[in-house]
C-alpha atoms as a PDB file:
ATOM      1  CA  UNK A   1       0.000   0.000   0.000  1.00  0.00           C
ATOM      2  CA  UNK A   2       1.099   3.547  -0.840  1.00  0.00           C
ATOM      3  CA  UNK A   3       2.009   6.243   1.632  1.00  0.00           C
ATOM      4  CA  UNK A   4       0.004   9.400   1.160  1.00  0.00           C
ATOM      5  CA  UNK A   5       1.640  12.562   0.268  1.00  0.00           C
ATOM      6  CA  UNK A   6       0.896  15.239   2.708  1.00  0.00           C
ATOM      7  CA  UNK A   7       1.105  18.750   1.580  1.00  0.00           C
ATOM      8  CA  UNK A   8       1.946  21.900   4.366  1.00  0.00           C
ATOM      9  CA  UNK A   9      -1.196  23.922   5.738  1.00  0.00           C
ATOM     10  CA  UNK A  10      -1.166  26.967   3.607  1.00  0.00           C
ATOM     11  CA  UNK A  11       0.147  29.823   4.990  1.00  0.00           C
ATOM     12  CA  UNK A  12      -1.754  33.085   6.124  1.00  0.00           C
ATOM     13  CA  UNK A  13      -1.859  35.994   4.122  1.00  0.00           C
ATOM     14  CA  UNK A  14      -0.056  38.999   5.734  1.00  0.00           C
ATOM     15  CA  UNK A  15      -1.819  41.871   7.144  1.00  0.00           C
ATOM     16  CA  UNK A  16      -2.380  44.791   4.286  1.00  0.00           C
ATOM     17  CA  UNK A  17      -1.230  47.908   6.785  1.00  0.00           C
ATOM     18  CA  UNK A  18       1.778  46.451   8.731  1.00  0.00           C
ATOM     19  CA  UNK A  19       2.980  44.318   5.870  1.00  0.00           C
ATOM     20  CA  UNK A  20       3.270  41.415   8.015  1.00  0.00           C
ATOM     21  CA  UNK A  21       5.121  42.924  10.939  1.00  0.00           C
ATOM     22  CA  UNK A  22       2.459  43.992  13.491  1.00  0.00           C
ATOM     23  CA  UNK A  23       4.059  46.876  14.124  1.00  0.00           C
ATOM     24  CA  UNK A  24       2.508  50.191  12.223  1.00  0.00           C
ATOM     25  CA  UNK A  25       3.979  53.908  12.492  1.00  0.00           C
ATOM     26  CA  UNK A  26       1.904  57.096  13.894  1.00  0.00           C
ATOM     27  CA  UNK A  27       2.915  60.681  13.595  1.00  0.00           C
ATOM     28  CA  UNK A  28       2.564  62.960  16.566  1.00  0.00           C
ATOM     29  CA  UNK A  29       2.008  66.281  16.250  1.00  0.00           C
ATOM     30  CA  UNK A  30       1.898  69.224  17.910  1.00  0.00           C
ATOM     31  CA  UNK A  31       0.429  72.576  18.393  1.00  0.00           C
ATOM     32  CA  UNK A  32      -3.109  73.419  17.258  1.00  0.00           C
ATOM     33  CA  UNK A  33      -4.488  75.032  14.383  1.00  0.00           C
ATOM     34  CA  UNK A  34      -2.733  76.755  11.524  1.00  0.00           C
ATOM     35  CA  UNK A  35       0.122  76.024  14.213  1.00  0.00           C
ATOM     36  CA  UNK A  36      -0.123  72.579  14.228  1.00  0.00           C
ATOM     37  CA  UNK A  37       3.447  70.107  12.735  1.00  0.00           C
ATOM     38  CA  UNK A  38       4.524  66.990  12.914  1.00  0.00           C
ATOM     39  CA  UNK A  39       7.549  66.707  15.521  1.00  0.00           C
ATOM     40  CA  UNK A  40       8.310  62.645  15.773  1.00  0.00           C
ATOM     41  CA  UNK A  41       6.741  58.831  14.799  1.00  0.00           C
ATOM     42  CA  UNK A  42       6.492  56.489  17.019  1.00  0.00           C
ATOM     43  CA  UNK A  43       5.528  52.936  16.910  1.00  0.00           C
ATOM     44  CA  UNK A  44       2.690  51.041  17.281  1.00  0.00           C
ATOM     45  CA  UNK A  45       0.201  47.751  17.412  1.00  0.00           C
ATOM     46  CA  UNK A  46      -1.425  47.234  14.394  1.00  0.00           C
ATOM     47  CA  UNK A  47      -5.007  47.521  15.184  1.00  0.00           C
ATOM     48  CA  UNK A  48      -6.153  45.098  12.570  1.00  0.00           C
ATOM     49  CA  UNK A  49      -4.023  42.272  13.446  1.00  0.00           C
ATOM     50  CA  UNK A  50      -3.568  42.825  16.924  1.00  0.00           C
ATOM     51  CA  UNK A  51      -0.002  42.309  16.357  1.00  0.00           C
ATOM     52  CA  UNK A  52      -0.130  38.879  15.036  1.00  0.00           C
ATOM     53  CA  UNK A  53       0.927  39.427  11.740  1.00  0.00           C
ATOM     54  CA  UNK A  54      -1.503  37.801   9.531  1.00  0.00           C
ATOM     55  CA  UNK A  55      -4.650  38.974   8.079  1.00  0.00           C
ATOM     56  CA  UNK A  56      -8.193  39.343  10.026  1.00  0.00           C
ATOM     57  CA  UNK A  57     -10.229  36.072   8.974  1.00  0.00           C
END
């Protein structure tokens, strides 16, 4: 009797807005108004993956 060939789980598709990494960047600005310019980026969690990486199901 033959062995069955087994094929890998596919993998899931990255998350669109981090790229895969779960990590997004944010501008923060300051001032208000006609005033208001963009001092720094910082990181953050990618809200539609939580983190994870992969795309929402």
């Amino acid at each position: 009797m033959a062995t069955r060939k087994r094929t890998a789980p596919p993998k899931p598709a990255p998350c669109l807005p981090c790229k895969g990494t779960g990590q997004t960047t944010e501008s923060v600005y300051v001032g208000r108004g006609v005033r208001r310019r963009r001092v720094a980026e910082q990181e953050a969690t990618c809200l539609d993956c939580l983190g994870s990486g992969t795309a929402p199901a």
